[in-house]
N, C-alpha and C. Protein backbone atom coordinates (compact mmCIF):
# COMPACT_ATOMS: atom_id res chain seq x y z
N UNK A 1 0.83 -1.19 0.00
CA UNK A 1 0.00 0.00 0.00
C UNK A 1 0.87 1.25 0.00
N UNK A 2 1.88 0.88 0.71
CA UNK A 2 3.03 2.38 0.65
C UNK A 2 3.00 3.09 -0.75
N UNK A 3 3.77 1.96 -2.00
CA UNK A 3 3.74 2.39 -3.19
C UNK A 3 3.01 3.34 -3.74
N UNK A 4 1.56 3.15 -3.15
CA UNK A 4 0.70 4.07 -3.77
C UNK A 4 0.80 5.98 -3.53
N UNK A 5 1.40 6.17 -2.03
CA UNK A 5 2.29 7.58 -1.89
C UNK A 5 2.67 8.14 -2.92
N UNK A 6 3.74 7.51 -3.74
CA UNK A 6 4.67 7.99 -4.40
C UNK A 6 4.36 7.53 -5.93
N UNK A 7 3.12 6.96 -6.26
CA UNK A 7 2.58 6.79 -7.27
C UNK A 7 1.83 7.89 -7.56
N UNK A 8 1.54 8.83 -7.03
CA UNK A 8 0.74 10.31 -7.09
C UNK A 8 1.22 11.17 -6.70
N UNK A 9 2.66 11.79 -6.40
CA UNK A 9 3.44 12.39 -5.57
C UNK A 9 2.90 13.96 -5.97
N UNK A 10 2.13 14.25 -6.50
CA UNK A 10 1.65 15.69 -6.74
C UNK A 10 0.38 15.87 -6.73
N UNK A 11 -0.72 14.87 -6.12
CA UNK A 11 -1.78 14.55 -6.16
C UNK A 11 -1.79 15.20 -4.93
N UNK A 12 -2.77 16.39 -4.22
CA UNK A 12 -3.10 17.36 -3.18
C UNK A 12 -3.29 16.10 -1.94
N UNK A 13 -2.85 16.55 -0.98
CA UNK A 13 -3.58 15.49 0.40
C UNK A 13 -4.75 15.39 0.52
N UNK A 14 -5.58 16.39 0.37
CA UNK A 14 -7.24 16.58 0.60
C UNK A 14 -7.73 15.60 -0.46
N UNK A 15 -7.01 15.14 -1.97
CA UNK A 15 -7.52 14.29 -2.70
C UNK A 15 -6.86 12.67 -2.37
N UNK A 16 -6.43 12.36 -1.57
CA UNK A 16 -5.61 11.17 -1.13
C UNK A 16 -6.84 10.17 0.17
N UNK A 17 -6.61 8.78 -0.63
CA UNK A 17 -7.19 8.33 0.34
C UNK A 17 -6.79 7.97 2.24
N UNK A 18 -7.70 7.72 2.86
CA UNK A 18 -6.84 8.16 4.56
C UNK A 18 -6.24 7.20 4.42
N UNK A 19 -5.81 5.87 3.38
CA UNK A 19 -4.46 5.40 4.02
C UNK A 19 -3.17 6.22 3.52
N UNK A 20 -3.20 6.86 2.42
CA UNK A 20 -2.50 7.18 1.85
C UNK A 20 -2.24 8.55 2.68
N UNK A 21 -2.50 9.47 3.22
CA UNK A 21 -2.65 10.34 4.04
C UNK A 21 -1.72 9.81 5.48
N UNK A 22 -2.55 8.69 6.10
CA UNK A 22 -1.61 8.11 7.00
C UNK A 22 -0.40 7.89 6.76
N UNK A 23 -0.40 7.67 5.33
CA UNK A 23 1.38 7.31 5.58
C UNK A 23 1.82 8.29 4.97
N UNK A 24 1.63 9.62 4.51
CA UNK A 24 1.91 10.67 4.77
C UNK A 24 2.44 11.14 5.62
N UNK A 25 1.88 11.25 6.72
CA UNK A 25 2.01 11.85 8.31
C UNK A 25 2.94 10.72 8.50
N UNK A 26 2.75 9.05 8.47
CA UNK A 26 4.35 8.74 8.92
C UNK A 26 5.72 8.59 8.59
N UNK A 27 5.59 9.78 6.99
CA UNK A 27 6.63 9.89 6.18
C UNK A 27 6.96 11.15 6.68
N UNK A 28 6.37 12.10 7.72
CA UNK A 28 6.94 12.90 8.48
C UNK A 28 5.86 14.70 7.79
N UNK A 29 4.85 14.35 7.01
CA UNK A 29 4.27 15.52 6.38
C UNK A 29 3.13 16.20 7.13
N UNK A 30 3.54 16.72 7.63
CA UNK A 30 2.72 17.29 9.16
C UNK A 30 1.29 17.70 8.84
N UNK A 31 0.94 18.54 7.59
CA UNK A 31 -0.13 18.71 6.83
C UNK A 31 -0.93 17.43 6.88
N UNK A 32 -0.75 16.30 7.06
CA UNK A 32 -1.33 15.35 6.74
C UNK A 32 -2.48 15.29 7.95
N UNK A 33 -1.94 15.74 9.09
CA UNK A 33 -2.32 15.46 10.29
C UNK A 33 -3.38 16.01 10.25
N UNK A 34 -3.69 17.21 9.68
CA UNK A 34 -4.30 18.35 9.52
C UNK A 34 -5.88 17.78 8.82
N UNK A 35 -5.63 17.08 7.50
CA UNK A 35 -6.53 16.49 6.89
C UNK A 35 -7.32 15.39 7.05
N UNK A 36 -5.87 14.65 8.26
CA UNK A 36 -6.88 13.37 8.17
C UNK A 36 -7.84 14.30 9.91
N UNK A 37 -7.64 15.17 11.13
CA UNK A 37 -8.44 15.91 11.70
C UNK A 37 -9.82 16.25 11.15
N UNK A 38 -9.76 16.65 10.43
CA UNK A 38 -10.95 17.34 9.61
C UNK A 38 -11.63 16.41 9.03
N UNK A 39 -10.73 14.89 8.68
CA UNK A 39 -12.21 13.96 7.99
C UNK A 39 -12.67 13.23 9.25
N UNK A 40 -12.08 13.37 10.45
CA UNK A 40 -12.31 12.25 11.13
C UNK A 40 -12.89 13.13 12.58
N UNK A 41 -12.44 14.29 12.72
CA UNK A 41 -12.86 14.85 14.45
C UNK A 41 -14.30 14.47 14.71
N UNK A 42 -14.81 14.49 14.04
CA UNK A 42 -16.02 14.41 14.10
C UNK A 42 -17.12 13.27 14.95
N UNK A 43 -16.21 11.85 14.37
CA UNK A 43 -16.60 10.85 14.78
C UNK A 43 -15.70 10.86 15.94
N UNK A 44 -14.67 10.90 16.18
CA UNK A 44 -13.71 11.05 17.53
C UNK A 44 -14.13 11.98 18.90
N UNK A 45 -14.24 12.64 18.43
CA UNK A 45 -15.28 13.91 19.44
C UNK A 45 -16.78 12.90 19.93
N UNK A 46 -17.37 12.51 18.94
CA UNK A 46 -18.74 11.83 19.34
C UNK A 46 -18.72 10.72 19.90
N UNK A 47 -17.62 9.83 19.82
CA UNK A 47 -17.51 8.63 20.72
C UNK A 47 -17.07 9.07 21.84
N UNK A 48 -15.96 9.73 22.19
CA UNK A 48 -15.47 10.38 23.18
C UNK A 48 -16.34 10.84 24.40
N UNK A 49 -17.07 11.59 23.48
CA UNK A 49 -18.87 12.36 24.15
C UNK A 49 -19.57 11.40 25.04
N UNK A 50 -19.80 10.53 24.15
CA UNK A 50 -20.77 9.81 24.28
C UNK A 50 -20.47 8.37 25.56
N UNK A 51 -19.36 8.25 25.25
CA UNK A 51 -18.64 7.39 26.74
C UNK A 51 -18.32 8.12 28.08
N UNK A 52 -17.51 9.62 27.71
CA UNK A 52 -17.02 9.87 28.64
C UNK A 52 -18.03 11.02 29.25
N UNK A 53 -19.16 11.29 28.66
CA UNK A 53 -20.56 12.61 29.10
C UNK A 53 -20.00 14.00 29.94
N UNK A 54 -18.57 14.05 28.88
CA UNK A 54 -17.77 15.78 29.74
C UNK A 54 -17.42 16.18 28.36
N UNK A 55 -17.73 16.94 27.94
CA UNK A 55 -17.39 18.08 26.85
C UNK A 55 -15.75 18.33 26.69
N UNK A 56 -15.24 18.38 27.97
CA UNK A 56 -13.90 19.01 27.93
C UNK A 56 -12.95 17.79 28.07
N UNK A 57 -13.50 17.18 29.07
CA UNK A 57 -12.59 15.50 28.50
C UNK A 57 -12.70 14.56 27.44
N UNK A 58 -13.73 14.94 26.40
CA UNK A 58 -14.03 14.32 25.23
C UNK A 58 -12.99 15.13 24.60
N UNK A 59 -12.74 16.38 24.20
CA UNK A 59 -12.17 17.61 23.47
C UNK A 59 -10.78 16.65 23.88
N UNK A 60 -10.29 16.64 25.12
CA UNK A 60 -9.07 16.39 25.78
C UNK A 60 -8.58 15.00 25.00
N UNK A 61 -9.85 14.02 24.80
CA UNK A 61 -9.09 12.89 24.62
C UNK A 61 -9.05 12.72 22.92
N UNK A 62 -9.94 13.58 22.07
CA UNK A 62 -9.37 13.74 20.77
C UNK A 62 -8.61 14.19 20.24
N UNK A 63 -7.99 14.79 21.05
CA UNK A 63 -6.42 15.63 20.57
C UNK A 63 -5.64 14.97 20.86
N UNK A 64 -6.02 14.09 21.87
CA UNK A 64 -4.73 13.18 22.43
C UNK A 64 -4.73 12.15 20.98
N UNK A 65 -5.85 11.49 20.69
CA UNK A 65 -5.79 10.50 19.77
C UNK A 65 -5.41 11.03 18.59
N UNK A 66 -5.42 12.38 18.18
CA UNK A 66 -4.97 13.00 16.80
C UNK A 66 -3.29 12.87 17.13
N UNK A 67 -3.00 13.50 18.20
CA UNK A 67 -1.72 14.20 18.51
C UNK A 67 -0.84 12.40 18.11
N UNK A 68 -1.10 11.69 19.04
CA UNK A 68 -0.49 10.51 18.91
C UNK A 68 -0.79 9.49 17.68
N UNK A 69 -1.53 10.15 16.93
CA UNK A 69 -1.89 8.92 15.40
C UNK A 69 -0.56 8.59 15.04
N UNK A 70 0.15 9.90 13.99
CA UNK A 70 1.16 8.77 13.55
C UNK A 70 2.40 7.74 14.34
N UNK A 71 2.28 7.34 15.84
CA UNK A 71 2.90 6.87 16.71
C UNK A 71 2.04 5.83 16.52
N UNK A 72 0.63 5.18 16.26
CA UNK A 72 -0.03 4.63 16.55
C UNK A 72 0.60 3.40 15.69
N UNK A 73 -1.01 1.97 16.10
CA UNK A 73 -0.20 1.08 15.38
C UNK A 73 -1.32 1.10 14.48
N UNK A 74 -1.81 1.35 13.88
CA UNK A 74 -2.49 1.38 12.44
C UNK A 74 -1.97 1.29 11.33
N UNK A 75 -2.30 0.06 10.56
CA UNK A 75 -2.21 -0.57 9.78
C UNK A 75 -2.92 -0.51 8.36
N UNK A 76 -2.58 0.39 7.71
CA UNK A 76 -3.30 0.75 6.39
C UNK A 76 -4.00 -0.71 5.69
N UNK A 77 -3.19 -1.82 5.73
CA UNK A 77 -3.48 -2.93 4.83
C UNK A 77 -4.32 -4.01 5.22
N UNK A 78 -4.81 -3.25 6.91
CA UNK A 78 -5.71 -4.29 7.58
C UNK A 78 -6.54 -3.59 8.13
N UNK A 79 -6.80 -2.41 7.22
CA UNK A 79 -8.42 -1.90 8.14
C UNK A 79 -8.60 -1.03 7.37
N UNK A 80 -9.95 0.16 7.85
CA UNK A 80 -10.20 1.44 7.61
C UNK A 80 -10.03 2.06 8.58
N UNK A 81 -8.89 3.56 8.32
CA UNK A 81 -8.87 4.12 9.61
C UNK A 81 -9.98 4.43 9.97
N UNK A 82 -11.21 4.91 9.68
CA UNK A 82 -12.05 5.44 10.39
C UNK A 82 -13.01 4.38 11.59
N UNK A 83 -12.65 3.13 11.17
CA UNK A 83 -12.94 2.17 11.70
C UNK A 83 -11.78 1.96 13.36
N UNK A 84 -10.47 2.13 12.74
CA UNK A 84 -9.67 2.13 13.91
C UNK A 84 -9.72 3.14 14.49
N UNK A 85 -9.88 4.53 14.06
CA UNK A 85 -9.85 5.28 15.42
C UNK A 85 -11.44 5.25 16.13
N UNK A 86 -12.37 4.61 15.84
CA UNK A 86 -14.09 4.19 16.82
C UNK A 86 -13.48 3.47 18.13
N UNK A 87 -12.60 2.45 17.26
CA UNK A 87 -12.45 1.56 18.56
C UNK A 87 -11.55 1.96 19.34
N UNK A 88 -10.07 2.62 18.82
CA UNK A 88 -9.33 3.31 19.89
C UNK A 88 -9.92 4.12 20.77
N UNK A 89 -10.64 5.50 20.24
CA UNK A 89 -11.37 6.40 21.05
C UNK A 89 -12.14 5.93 22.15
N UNK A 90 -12.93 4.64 21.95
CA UNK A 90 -13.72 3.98 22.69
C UNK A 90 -12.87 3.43 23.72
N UNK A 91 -11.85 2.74 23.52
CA UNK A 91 -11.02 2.06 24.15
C UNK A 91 -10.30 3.12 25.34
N UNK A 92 -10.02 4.19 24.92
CA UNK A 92 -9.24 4.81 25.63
C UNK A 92 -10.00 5.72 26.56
N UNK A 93 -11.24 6.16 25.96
CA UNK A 93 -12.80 6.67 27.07
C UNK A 93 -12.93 5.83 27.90
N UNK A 94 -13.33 4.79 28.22
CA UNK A 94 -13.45 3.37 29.15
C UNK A 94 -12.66 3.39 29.76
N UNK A 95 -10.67 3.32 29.37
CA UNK A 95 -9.62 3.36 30.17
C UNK A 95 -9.80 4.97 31.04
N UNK A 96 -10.30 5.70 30.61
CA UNK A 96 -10.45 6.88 31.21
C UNK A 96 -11.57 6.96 32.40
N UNK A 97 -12.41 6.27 32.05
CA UNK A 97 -13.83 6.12 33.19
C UNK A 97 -13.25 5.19 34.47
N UNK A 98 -12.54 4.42 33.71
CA UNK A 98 -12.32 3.10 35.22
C UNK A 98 -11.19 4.06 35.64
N UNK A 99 -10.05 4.87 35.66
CA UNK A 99 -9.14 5.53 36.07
C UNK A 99 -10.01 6.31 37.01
N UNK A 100 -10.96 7.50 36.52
CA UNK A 100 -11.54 7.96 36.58
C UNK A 100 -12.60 7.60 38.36
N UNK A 101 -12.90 6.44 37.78
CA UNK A 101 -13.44 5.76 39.00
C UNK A 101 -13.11 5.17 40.32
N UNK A 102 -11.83 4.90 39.84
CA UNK A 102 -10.88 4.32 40.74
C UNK A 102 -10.44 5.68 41.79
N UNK A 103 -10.07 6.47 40.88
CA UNK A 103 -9.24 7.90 42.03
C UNK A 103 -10.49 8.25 42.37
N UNK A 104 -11.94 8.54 42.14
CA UNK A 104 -12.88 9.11 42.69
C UNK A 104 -13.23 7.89 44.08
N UNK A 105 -12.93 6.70 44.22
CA UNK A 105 -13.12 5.81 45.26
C UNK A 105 -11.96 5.71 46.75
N UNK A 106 -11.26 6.40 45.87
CA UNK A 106 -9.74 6.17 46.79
C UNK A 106 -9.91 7.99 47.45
N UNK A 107 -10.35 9.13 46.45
CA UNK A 107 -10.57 10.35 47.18
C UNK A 107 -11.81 9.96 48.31
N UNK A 108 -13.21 9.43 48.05
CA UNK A 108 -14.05 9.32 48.90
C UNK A 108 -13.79 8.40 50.22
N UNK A 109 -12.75 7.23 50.24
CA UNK A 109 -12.52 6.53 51.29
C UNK A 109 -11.58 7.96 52.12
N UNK A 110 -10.31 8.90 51.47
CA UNK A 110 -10.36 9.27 52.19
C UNK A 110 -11.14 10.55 52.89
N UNK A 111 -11.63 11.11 52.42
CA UNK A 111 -12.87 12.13 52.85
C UNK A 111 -13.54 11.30 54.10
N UNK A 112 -13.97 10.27 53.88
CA UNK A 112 -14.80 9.55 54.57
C UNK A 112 -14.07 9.56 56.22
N UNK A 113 -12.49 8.77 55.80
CA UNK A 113 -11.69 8.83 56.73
C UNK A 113 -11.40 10.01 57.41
N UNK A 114 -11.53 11.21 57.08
CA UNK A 114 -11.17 12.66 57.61
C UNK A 114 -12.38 12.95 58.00
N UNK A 115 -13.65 12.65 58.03
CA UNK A 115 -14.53 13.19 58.41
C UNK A 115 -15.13 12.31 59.80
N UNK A 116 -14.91 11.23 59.54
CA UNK A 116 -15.05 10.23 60.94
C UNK A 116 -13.94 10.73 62.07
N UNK A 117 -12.77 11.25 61.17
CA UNK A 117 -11.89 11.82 62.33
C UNK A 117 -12.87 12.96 63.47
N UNK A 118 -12.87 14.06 62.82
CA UNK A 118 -13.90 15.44 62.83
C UNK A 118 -14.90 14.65 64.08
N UNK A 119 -15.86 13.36 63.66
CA UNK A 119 -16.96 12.88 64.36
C UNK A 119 -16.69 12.42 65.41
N UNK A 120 -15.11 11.53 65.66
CA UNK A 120 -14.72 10.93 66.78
C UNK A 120 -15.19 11.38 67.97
N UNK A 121 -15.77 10.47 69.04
CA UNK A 121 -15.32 11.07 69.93
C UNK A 121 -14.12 10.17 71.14
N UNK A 122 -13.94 8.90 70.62
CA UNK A 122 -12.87 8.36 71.51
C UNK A 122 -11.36 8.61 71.11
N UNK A 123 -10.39 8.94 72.65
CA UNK A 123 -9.64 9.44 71.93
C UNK A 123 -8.50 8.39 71.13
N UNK A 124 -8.88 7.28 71.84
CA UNK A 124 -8.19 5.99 70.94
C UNK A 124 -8.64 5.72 69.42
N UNK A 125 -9.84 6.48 69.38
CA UNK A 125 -9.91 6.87 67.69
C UNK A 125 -9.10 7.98 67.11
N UNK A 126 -9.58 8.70 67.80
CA UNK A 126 -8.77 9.90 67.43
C UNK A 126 -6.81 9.61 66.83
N UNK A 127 -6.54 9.51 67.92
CA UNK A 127 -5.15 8.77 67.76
C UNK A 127 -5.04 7.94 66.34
N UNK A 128 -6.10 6.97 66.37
CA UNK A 128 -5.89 6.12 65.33
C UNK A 128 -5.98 6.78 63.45
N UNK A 129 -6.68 7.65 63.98
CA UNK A 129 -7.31 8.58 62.93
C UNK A 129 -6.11 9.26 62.80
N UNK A 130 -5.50 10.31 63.33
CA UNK A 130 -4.37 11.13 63.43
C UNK A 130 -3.13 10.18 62.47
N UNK A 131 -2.98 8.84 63.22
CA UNK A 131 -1.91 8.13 62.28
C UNK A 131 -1.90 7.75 60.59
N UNK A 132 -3.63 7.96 60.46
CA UNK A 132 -3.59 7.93 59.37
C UNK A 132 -3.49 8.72 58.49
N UNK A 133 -3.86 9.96 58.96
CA UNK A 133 -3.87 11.25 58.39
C UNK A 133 -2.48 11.32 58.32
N UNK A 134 -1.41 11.55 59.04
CA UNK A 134 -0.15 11.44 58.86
C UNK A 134 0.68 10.81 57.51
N UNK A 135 0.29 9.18 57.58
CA UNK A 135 0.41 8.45 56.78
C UNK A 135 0.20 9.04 55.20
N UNK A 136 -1.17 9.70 55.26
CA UNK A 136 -1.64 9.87 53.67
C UNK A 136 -0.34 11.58 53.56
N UNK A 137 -0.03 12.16 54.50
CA UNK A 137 0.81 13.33 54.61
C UNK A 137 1.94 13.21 54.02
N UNK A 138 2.73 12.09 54.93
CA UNK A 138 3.81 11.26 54.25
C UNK A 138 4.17 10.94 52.77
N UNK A 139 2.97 10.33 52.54
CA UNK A 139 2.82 9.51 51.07
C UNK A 139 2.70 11.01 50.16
N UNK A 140 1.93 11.73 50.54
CA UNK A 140 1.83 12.64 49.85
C UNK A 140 3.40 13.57 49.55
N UNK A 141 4.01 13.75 50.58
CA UNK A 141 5.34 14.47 50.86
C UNK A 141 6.36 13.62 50.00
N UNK A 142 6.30 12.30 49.72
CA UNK A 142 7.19 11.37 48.77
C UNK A 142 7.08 11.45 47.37
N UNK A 143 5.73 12.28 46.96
CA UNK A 143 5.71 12.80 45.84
C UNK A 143 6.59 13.85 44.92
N UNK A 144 7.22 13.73 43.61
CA UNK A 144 7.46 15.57 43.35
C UNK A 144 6.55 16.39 43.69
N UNK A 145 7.19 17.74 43.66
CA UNK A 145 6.49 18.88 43.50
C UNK A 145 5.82 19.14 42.84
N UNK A 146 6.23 18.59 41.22
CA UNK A 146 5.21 19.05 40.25
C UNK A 146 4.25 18.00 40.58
N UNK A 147 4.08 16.58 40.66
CA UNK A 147 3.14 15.72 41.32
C UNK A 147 2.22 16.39 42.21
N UNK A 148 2.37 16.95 43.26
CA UNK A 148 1.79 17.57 44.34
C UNK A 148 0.97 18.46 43.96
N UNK A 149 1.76 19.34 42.87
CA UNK A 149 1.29 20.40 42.41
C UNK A 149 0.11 20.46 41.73
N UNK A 150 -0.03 19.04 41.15
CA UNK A 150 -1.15 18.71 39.80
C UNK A 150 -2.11 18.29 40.90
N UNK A 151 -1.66 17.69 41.39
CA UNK A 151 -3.00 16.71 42.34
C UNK A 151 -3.47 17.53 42.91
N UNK A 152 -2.93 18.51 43.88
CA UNK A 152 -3.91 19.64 44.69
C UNK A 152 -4.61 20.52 43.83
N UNK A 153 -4.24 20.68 42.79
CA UNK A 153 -5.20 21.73 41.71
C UNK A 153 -6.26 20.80 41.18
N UNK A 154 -6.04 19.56 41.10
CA UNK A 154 -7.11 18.84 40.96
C UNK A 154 -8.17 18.50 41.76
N UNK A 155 -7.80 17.77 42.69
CA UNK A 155 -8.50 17.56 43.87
C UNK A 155 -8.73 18.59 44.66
N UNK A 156 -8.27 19.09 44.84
CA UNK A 156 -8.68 20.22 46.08
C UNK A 156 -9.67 21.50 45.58
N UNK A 157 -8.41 21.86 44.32
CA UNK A 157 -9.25 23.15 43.56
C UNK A 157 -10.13 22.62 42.31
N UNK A 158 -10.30 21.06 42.47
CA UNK A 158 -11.58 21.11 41.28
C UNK A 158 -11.27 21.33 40.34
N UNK A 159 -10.02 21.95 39.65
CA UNK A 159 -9.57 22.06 38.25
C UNK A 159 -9.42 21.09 36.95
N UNK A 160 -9.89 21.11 35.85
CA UNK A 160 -9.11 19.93 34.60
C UNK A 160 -7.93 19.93 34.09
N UNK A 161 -8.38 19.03 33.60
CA UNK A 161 -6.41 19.16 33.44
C UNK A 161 -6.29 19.89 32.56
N UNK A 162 -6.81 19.97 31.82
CA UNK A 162 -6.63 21.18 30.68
C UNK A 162 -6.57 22.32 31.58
N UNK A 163 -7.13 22.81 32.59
CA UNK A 163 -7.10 24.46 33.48
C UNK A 163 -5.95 24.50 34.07
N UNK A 164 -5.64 22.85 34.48
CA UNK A 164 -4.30 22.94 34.96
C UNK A 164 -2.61 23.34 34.34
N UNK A 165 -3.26 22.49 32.82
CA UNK A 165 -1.66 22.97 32.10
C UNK A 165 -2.25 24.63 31.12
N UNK A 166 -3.15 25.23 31.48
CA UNK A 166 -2.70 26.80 31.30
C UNK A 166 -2.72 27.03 32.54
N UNK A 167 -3.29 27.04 33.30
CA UNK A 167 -2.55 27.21 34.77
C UNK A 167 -1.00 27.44 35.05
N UNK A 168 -0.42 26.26 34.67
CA UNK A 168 0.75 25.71 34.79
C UNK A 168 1.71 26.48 33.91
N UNK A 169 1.08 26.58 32.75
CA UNK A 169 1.86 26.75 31.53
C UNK A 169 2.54 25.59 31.01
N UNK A 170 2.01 24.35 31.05
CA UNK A 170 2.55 23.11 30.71
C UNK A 170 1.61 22.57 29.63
N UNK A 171 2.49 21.14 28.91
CA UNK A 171 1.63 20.74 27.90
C UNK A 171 0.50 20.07 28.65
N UNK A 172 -0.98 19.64 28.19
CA UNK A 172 -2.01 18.99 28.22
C UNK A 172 -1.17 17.93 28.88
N UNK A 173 -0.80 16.77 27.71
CA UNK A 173 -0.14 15.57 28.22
C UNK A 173 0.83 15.49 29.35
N UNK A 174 1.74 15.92 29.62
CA UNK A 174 2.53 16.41 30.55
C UNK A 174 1.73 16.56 32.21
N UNK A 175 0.79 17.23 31.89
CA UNK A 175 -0.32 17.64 33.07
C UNK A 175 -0.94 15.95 33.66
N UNK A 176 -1.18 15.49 32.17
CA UNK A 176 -2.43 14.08 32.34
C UNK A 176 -0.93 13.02 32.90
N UNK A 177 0.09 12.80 32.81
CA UNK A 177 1.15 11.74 32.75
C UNK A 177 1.66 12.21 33.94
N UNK A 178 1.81 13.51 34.69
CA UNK A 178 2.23 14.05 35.91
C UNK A 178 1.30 13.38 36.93
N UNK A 179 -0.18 13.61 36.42
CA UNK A 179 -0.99 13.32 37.83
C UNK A 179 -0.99 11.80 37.77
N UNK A 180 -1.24 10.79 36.63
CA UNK A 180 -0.94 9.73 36.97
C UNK A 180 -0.02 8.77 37.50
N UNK A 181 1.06 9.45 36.91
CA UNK A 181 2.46 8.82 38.28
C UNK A 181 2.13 9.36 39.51
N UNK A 182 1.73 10.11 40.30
CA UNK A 182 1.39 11.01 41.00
C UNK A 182 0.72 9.67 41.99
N UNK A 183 -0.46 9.85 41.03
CA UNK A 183 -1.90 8.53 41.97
C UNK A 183 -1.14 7.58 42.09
N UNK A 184 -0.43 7.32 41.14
CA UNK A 184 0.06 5.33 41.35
C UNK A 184 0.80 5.44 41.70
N UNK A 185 1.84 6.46 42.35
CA UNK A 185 2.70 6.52 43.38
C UNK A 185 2.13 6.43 44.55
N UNK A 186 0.75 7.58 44.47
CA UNK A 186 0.16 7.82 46.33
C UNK A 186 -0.36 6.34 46.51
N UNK A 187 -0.98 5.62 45.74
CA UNK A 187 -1.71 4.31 46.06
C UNK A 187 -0.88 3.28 46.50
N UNK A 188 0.25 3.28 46.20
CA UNK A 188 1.20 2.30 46.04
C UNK A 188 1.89 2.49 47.17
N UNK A 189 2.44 4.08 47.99
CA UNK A 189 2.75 3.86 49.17
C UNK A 189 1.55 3.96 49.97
N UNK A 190 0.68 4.31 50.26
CA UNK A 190 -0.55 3.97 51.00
C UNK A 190 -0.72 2.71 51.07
N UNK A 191 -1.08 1.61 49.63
CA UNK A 191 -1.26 0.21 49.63
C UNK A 191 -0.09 -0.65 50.68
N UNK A 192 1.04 0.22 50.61
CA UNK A 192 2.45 -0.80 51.24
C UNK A 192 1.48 -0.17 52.86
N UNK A 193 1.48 0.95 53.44
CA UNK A 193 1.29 0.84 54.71
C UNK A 193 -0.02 0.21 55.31
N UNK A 194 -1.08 0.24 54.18
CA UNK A 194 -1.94 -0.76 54.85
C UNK A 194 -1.80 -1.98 55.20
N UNK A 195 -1.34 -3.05 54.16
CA UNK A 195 -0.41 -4.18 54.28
C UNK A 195 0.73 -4.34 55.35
């Protein structure tokens, strides 16, 4: 299928079919990126939508899937892209919901835990409560800065990650790959001290 590139080498991108386009963009023609956006945002945005029901994390995760296409493993000679990016988009909304779900279960256990503190009234709870609060302090303090930094603008101030990297002045991705080492760091020393 490559052949066919350079069998039309003056033939406009906008007239090229999306495999031929794809391997455009992984022959390094940045324009390409551009075209195959415009035939495809459309359906990428709407699956996105439609799994993940946030406007701004749908937006978030089609740029991610544009930004990273030609890295991808798509295979001109065994599909239609428009077919592979349904199921990626889908794939990676879902990976986003259970993430998603997971840190919203692990923030509410501890809320839960800080607020039973607040309710205590024995002080052998209290105590017990105090050690844990410590603990999540700790774990938290073993983090980077920029780690710390993302997670409290998240959690605390409610921010997206997108508010966060203009916030920040950092890239999107950068923001989303910060807070996740971040969690699976805090979980991971939390998980060791429960154990």
């Amino acid at each position: 299928m490559q052949h066919e590139q350079f069998d039309h080498p003056d033939r406009p991108l906008l007239e090229q079919t999306d495999a031929e386009v794809f391997l455009a963009l992984k022959a390094g023609q940045t324009a390409a990126l551009s075209v195959l956006y415009d035939r495809h945002v459309g359906l990428v945005y709407g699956v996105a939508l439609k799994v993940l029901e946030d406007a701004q994390e749908a937006e978030d995760l089609a740029q991610d899937i544009f930004l990273n296409l030609g890295k991808s493993s798509y295979d001109p000679q065994r599909g239609v892209l428009r077919t592979f990016l349904a199921v990626l988009v889908r794939s990676r909304a879902i990976d986003r919901l259970r993430s998603r779900s997971t840190t919203q279960k692990m923030l509410d256990r501890w809320q839960l835990n800080r607020s039973q503190m607040v309710a205590s009234n024995s002080p052998a709870e209290y105590v017990s409560q105090q050690e844990q609060s410590q603990e999540v302090q700790a774990a938290l303090a073993q983090l980077s800065e920029s780690q710390q930094q993302v997670l409290r603008l998240s959690y605390y101030d409610g921010l997206s990650h997108s508010e966060i990297a203009e916030q920040l002045q950092m890239p999107l991705g950068t923001v989303k790959s910060t807070a996740r080492r971040g969690l699976l760091k805090l979980r991971q020393t939390l998980t060791d001290y429960i154990e």
